[in-house]
PDB file of N, CA and C in Angstrom:
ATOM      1  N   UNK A   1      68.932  -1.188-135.129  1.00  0.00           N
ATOM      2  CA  UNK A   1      67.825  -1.604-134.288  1.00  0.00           C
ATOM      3  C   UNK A   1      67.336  -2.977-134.749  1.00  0.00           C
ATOM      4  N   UNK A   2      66.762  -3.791-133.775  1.00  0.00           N
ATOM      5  CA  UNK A   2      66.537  -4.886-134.475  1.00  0.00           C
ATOM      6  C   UNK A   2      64.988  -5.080-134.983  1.00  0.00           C
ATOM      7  N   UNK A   3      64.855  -5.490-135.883  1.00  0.00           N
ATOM      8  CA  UNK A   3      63.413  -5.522-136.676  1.00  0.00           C
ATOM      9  C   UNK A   3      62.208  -6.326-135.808  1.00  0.00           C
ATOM     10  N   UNK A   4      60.991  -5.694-135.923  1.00  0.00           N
ATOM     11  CA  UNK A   4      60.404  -6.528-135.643  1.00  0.00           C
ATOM     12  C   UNK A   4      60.152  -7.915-136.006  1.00  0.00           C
ATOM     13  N   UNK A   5      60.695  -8.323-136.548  1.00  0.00           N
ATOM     14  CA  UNK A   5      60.137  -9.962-137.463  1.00  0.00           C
ATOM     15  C   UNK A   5      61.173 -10.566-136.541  1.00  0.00           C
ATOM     16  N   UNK A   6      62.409  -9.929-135.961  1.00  0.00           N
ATOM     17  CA  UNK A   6      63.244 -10.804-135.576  1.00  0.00           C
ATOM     18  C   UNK A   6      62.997 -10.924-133.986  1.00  0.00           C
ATOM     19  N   UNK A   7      62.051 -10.149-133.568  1.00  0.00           N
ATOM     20  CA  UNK A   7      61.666  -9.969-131.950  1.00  0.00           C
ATOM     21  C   UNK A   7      61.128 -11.774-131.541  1.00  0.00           C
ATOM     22  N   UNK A   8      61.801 -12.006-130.468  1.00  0.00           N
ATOM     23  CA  UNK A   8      60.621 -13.475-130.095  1.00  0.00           C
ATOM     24  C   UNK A   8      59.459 -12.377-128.820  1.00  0.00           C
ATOM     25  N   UNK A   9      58.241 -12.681-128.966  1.00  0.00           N
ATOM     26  CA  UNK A   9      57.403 -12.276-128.416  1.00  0.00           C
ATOM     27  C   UNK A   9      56.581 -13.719-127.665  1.00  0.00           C
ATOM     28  N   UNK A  10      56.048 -14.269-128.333  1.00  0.00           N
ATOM     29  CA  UNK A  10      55.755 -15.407-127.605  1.00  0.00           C
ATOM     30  C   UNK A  10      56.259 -15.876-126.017  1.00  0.00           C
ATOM     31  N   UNK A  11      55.576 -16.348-125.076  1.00  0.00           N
ATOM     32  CA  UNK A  11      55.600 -16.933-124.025  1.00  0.00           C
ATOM     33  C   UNK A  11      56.347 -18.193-124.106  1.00  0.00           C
ATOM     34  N   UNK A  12      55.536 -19.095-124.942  1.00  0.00           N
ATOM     35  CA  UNK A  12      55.803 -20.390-125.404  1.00  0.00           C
ATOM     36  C   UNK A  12      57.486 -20.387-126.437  1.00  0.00           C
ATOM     37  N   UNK A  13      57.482 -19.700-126.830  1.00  0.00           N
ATOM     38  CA  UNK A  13      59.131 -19.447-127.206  1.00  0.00           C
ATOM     39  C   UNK A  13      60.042 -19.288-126.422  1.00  0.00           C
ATOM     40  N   UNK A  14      59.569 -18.250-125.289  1.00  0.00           N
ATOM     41  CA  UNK A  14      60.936 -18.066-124.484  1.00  0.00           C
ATOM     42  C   UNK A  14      60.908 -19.235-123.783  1.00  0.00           C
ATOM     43  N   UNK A  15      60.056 -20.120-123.353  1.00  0.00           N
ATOM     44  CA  UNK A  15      60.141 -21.151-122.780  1.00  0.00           C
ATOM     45  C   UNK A  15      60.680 -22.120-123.012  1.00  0.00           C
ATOM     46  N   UNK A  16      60.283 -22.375-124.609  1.00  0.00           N
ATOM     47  CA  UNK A  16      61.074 -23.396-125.147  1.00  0.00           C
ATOM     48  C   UNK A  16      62.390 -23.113-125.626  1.00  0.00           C
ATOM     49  N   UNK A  17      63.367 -22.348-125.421  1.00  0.00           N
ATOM     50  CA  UNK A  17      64.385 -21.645-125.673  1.00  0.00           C
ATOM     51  C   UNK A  17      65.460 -22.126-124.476  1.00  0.00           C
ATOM     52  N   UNK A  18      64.430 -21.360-123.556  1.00  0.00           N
ATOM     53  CA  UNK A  18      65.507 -21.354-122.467  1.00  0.00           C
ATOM     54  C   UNK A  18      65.297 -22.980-121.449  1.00  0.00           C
ATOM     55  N   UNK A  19      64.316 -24.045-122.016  1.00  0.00           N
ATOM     56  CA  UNK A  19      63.967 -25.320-121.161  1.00  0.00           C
ATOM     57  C   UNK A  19      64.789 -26.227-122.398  1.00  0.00           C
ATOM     58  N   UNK A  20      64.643 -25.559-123.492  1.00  0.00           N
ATOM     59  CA  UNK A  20      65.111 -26.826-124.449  1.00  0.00           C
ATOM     60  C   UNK A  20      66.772 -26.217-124.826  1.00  0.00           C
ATOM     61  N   UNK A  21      66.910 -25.326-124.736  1.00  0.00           N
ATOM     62  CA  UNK A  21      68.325 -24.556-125.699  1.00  0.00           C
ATOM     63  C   UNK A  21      69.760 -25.082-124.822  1.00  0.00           C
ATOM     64  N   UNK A  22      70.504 -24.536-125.517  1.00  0.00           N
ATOM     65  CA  UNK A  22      71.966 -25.100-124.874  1.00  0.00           C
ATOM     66  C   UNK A  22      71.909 -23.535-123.915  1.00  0.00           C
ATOM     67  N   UNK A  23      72.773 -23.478-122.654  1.00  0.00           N
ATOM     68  CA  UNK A  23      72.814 -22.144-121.972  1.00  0.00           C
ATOM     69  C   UNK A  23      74.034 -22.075-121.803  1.00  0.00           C
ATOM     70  N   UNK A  24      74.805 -20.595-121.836  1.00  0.00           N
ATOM     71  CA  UNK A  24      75.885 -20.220-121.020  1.00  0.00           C
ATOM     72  C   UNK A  24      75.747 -18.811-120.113  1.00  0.00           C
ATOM     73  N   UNK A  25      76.329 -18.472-119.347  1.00  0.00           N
ATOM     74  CA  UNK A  25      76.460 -17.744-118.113  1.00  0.00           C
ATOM     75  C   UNK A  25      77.492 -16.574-117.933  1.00  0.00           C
ATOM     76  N   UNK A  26      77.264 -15.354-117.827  1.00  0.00           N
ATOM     77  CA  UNK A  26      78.285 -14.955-117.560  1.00  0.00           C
ATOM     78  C   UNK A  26      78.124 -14.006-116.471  1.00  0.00           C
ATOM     79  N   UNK A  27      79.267 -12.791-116.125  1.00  0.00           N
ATOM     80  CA  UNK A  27      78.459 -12.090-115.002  1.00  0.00           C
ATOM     81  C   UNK A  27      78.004 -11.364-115.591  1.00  0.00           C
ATOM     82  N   UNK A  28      77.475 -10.610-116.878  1.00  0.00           N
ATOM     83  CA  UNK A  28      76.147  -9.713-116.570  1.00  0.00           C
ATOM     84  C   UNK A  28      75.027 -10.352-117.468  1.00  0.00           C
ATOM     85  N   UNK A  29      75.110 -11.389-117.755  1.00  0.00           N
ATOM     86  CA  UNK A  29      74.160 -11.921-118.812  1.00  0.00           C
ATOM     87  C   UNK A  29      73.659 -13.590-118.419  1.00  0.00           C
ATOM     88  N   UNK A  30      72.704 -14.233-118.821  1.00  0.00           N
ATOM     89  CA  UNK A  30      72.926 -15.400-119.659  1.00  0.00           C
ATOM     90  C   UNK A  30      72.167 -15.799-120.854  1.00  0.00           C
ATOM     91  N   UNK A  31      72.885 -16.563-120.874  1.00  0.00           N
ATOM     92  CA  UNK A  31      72.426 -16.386-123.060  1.00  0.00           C
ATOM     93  C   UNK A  31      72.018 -17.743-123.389  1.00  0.00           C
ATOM     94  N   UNK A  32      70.552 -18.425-123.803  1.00  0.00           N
ATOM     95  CA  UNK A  32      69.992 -19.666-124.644  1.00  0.00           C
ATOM     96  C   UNK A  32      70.352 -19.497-125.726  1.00  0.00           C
ATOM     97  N   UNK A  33      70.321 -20.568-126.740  1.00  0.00           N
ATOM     98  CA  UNK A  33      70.617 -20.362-127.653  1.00  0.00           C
ATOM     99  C   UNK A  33      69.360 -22.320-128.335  1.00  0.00           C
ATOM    100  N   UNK A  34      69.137 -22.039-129.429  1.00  0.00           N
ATOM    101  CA  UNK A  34      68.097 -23.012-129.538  1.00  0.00           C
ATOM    102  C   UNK A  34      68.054 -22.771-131.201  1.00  0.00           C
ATOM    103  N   UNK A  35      68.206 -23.706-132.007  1.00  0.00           N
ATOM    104  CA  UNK A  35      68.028 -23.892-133.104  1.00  0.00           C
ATOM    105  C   UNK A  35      66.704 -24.471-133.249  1.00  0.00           C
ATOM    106  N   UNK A  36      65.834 -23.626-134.427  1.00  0.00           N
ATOM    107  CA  UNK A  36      64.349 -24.143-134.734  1.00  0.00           C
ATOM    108  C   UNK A  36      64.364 -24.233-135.694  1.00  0.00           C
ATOM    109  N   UNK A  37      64.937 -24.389-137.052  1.00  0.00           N
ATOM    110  CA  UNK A  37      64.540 -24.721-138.076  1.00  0.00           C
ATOM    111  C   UNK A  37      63.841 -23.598-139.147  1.00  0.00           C
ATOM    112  N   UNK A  38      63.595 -22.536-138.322  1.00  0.00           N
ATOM    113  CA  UNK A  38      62.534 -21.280-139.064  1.00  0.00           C
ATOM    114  C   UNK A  38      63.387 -20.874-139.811  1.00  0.00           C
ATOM    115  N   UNK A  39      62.778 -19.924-140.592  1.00  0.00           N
ATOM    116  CA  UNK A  39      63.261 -19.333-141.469  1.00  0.00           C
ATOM    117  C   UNK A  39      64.177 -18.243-141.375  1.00  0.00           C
ATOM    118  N   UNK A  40      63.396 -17.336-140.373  1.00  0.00           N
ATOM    119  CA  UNK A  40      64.470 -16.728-139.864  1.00  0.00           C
ATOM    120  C   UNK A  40      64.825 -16.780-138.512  1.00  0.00           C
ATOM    121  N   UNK A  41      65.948 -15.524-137.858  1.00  0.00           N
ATOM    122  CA  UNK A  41      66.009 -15.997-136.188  1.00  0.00           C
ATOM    123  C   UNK A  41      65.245 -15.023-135.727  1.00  0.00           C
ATOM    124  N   UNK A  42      65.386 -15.540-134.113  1.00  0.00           N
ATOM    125  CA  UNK A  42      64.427 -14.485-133.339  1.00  0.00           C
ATOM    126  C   UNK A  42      65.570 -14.216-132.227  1.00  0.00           C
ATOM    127  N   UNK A  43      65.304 -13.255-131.250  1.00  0.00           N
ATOM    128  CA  UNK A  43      65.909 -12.922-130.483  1.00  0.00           C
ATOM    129  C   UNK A  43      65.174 -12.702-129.497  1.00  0.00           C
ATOM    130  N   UNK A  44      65.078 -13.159-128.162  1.00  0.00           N
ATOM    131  CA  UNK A  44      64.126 -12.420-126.927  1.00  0.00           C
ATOM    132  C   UNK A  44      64.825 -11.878-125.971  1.00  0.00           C
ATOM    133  N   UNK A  45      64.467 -10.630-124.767  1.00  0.00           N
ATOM    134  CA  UNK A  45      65.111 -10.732-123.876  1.00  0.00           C
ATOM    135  C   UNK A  45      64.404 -10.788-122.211  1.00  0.00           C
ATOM    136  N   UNK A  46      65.111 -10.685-121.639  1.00  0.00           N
ATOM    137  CA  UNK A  46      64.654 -11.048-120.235  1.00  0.00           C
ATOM    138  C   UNK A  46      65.157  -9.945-119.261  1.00  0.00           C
ATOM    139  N   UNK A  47      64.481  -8.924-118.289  1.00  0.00           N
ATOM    140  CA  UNK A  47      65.146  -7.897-117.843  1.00  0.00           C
ATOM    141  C   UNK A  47      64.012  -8.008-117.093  1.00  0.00           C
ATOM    142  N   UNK A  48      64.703  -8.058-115.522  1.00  0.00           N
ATOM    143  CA  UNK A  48      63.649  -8.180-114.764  1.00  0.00           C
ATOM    144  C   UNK A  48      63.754  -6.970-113.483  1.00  0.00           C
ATOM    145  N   UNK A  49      62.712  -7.094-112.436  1.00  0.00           N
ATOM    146  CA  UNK A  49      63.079  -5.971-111.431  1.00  0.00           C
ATOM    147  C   UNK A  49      63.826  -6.229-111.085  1.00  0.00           C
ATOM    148  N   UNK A  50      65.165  -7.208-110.651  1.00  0.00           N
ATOM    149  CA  UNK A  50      66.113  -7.174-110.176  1.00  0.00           C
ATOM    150  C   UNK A  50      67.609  -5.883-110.469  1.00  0.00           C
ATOM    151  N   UNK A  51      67.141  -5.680-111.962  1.00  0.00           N
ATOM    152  CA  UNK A  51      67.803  -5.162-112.710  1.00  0.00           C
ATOM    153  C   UNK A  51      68.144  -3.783-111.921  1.00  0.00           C
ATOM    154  N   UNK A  52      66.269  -3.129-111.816  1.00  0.00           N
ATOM    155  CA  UNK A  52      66.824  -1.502-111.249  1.00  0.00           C
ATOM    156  C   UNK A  52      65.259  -0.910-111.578  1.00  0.00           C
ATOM    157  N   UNK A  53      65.389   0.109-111.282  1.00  0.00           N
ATOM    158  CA  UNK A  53      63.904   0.944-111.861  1.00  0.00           C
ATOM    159  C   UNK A  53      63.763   0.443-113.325  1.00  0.00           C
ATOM    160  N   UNK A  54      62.651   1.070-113.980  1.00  0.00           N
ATOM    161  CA  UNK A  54      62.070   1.251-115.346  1.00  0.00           C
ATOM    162  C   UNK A  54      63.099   1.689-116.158  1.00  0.00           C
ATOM    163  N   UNK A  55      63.702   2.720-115.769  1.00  0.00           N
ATOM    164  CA  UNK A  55      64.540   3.632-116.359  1.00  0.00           C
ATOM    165  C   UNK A  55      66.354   2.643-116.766  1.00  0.00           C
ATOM    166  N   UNK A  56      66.636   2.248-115.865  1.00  0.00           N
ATOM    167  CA  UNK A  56      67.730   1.303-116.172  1.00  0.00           C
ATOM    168  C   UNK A  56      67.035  -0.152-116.669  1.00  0.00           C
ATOM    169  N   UNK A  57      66.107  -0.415-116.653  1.00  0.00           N
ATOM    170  CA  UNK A  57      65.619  -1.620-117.339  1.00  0.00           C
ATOM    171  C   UNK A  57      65.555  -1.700-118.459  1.00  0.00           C
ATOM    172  N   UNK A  58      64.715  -0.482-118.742  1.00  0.00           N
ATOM    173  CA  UNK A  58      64.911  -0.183-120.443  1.00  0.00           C
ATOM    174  C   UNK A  58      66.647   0.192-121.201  1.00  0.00           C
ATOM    175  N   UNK A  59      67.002   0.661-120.551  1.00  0.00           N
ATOM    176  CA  UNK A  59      68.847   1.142-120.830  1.00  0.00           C
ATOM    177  C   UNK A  59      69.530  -0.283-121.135  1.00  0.00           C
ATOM    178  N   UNK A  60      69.349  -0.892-120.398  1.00  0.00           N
ATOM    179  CA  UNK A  60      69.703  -2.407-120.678  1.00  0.00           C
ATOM    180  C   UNK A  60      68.774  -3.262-121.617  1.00  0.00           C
ATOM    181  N   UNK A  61      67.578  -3.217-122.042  1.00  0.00           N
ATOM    182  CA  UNK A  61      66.921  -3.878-123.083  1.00  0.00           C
ATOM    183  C   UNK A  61      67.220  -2.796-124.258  1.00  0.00           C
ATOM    184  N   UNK A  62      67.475  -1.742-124.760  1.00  0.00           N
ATOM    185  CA  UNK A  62      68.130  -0.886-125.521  1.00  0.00           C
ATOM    186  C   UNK A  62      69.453  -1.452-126.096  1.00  0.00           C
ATOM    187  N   UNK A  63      70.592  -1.508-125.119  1.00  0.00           N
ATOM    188  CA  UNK A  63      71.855  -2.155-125.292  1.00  0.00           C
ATOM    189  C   UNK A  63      71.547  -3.614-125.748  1.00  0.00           C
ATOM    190  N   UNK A  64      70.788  -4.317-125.485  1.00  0.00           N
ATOM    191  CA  UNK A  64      70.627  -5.741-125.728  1.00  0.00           C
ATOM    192  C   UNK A  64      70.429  -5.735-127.409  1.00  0.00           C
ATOM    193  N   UNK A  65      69.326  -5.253-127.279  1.00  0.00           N
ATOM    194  CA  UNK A  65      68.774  -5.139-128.522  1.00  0.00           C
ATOM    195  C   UNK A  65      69.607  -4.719-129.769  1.00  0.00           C
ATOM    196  N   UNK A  66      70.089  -3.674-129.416  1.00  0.00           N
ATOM    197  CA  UNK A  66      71.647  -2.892-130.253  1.00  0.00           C
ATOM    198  C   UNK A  66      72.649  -3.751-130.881  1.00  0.00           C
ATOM    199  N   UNK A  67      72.939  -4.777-129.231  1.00  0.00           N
ATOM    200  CA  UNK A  67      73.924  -6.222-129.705  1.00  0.00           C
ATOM    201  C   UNK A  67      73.512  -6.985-130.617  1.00  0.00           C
ATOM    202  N   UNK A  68      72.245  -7.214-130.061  1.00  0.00           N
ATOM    203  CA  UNK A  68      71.525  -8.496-131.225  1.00  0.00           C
ATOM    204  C   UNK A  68      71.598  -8.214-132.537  1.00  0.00           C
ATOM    205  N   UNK A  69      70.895  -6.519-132.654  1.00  0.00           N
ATOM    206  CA  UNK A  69      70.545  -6.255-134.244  1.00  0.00           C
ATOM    207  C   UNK A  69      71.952  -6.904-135.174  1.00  0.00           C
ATOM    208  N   UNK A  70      73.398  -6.391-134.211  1.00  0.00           N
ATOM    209  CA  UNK A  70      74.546  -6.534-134.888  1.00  0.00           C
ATOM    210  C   UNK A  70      74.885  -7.837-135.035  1.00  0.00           C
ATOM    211  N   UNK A  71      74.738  -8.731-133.853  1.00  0.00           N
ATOM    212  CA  UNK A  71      75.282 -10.361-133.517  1.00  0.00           C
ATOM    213  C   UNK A  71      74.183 -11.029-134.910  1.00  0.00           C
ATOM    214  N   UNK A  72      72.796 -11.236-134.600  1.00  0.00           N
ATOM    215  CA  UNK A  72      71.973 -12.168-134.951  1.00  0.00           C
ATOM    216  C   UNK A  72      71.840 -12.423-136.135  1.00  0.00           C
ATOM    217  N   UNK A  73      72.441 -11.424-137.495  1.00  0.00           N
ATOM    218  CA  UNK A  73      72.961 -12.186-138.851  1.00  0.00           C
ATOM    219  C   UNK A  73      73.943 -13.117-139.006  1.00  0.00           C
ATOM    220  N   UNK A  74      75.036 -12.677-137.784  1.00  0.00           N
ATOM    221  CA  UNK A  74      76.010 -13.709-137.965  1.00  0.00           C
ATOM    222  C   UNK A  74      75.663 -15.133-137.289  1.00  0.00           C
ATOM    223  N   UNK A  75      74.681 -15.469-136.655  1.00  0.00           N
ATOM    224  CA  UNK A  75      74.337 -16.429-136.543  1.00  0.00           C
ATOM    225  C   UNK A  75      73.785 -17.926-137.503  1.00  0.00           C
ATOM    226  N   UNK A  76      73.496 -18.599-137.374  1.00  0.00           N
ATOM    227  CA  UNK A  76      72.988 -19.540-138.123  1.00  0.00           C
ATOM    228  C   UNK A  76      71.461 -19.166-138.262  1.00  0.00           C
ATOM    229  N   UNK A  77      70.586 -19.521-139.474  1.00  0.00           N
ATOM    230  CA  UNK A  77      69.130 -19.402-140.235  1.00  0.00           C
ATOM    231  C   UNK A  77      68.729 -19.935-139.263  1.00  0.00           C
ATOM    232  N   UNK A  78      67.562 -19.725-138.074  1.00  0.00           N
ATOM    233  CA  UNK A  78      66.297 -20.474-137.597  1.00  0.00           C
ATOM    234  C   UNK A  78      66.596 -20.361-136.299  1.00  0.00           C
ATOM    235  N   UNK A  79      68.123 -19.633-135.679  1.00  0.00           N
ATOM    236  CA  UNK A  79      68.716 -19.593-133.995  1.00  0.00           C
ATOM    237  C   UNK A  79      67.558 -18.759-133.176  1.00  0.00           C
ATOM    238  N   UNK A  80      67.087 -18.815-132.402  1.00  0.00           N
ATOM    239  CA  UNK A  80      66.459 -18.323-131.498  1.00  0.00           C
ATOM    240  C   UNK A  80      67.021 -18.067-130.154  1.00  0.00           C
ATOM    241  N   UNK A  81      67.428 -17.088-129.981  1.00  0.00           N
ATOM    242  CA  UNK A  81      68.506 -16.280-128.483  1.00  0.00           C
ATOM    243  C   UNK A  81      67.347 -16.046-127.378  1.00  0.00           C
ATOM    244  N   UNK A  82      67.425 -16.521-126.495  1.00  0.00           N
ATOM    245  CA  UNK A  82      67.402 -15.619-124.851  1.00  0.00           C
ATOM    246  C   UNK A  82      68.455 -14.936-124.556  1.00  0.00           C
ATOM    247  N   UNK A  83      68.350 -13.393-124.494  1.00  0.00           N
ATOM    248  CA  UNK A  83      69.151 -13.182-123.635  1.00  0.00           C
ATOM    249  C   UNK A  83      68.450 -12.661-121.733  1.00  0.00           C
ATOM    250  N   UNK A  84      69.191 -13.249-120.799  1.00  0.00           N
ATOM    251  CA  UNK A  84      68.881 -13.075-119.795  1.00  0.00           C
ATOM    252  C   UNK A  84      69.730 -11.898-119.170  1.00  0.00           C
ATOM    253  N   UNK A  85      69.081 -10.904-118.590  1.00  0.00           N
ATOM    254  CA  UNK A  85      70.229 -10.040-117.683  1.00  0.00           C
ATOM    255  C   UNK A  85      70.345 -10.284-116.326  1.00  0.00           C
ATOM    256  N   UNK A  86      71.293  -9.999-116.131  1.00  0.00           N
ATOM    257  CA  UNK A  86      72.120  -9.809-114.169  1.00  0.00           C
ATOM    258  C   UNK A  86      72.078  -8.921-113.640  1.00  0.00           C
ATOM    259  N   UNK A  87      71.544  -8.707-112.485  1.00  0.00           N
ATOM    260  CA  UNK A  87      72.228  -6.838-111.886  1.00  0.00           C
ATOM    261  C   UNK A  87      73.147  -6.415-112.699  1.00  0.00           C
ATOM    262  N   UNK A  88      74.292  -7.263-112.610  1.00  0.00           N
ATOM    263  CA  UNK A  88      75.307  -6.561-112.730  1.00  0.00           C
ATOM    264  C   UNK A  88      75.637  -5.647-114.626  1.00  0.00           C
ATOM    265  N   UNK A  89      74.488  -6.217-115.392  1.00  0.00           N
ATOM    266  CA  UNK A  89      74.410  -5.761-116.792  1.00  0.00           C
ATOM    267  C   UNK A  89      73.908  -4.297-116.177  1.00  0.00           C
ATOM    268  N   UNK A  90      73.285  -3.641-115.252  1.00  0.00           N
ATOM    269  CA  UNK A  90      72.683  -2.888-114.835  1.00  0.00           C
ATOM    270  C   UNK A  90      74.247  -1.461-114.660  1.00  0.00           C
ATOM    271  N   UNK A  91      75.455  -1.480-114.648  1.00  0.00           N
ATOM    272  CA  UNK A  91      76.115  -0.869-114.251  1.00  0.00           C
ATOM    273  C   UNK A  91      77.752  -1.306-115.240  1.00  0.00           C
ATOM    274  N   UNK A  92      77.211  -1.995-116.075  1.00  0.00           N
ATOM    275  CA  UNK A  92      78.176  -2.597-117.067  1.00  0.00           C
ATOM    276  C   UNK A  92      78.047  -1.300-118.521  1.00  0.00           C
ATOM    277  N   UNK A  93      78.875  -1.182-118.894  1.00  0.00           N
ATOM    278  CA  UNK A  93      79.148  -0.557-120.357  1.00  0.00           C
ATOM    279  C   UNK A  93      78.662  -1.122-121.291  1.00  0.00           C
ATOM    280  N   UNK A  94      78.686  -0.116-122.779  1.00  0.00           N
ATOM    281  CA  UNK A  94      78.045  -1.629-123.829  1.00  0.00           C
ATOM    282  C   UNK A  94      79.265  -2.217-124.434  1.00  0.00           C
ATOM    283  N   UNK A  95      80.212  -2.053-124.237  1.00  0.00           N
ATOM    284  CA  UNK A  95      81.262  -3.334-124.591  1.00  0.00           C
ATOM    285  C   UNK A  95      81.717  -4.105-123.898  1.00  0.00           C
ATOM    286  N   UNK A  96      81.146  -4.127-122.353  1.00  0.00           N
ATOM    287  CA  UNK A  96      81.703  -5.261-121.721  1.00  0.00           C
ATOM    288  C   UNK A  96      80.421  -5.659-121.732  1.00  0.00           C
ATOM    289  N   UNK A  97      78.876  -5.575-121.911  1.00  0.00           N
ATOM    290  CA  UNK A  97      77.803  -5.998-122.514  1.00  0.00           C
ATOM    291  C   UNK A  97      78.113  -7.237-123.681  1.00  0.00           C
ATOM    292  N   UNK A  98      78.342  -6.413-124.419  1.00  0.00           N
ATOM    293  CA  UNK A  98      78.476  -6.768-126.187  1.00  0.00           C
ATOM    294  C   UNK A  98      79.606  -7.696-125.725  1.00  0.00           C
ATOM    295  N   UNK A  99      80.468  -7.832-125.199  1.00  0.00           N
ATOM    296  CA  UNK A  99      81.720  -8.549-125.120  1.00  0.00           C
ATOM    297  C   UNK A  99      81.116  -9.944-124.468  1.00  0.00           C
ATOM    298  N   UNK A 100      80.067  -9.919-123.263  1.00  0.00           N
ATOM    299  CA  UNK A 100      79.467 -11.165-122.766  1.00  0.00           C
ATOM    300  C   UNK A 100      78.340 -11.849-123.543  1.00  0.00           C
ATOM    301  N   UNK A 101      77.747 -11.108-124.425  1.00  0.00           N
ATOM    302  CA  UNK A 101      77.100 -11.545-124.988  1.00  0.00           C
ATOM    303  C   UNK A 101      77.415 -12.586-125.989  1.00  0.00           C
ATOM    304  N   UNK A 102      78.471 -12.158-127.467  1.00  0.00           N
ATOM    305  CA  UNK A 102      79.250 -12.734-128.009  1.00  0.00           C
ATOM    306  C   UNK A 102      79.998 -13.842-127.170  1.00  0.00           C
ATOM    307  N   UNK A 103      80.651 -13.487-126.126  1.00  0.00           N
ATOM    308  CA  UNK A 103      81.314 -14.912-125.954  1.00  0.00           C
ATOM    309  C   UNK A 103      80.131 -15.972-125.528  1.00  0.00           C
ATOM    310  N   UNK A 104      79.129 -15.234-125.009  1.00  0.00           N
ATOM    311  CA  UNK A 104      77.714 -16.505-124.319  1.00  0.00           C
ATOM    312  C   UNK A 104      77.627 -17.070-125.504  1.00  0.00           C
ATOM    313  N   UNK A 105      77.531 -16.344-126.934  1.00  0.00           N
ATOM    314  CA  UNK A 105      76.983 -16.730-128.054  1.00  0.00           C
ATOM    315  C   UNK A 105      77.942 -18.333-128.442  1.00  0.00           C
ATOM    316  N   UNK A 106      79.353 -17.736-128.966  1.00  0.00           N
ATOM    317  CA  UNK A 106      80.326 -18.682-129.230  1.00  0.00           C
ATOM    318  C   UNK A 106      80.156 -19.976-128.033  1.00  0.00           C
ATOM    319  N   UNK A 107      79.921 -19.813-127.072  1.00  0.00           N
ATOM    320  CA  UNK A 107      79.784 -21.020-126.433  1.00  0.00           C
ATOM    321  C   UNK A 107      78.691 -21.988-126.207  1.00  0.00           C
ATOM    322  N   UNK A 108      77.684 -21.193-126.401  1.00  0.00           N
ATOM    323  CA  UNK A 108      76.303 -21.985-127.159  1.00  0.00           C
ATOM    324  C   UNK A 108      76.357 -22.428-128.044  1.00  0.00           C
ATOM    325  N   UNK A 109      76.929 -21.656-129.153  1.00  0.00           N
ATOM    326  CA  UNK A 109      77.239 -22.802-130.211  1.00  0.00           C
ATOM    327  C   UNK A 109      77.950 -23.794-130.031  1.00  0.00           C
ATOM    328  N   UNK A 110      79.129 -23.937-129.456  1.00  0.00           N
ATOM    329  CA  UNK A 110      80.060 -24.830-129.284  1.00  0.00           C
ATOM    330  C   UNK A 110      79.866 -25.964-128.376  1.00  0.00           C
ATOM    331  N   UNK A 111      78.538 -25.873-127.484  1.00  0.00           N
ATOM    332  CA  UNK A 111      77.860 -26.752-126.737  1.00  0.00           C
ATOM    333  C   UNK A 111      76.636 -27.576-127.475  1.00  0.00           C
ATOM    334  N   UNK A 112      76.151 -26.553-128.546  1.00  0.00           N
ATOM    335  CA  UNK A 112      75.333 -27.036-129.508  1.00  0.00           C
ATOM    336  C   UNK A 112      76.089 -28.168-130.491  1.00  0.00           C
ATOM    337  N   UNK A 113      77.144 -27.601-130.897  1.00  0.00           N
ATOM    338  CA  UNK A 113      77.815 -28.873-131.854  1.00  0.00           C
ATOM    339  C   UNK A 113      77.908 -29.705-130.872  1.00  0.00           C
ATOM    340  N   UNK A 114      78.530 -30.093-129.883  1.00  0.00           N
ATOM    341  CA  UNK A 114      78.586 -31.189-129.121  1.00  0.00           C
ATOM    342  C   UNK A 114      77.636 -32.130-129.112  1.00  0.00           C
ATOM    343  N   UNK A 115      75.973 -31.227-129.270  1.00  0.00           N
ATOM    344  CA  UNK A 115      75.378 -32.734-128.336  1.00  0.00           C
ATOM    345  C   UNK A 115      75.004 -32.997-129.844  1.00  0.00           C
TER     346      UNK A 115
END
């Protein structure tokens, strides 16, 4: 599960995450990615009514969360994640979840070294 210390809660975070961060896209996700310098990382997510009732909203912020706890050590000190969901995360498994997530990840980074 992922800890609270590593939750982004803030407004002003997810904002600056997903206005300032590098983004990639996939079909059931999309994923910011934003280096801050903190100490440690944070992770936020985004699951909206598009998704489905309450009941599959939470099923999918559950799975998210699950990914992160596992992904967000292997990240770099101070990364701060959006993850965004799609309908289509709504009817997806958690390894083709976990599978879009990771690659959103690797390509945020790899857009991050660039600039």
């Amino acid at each position: 599960m992922l800890p609270a210390a590593s939750r982004m809660t803030s407004a002003a975070d997810f904002k600056s995450v997903m206005r300032r961060g590098t983004k990639s896209g996939r079909p059931t996700v999309v994923v910011y990615l934003k280096q801050t310098g903190n100490a440690n990382s944070i992770a936020g997510f985004a699951v909206s009514r598009a998704i489905g009732g309450a009941v599959i909203r939470n099923r999918v912020k559950r799975r998210l969360r699950a990914i992160m706890a596992d992904v967000l050590p292997t990240l770099p000190t101070g990364s701060a994640v959006v993850v965004r969901a799609l309908p289509r995360s709504a009817t997806t498994d958690y390894q083709g979840l976990r599978g879009d997530v990771v690659s959103g990840l690797d390509t945020c980074q790899r857009k991050a070294a660039l600039v």
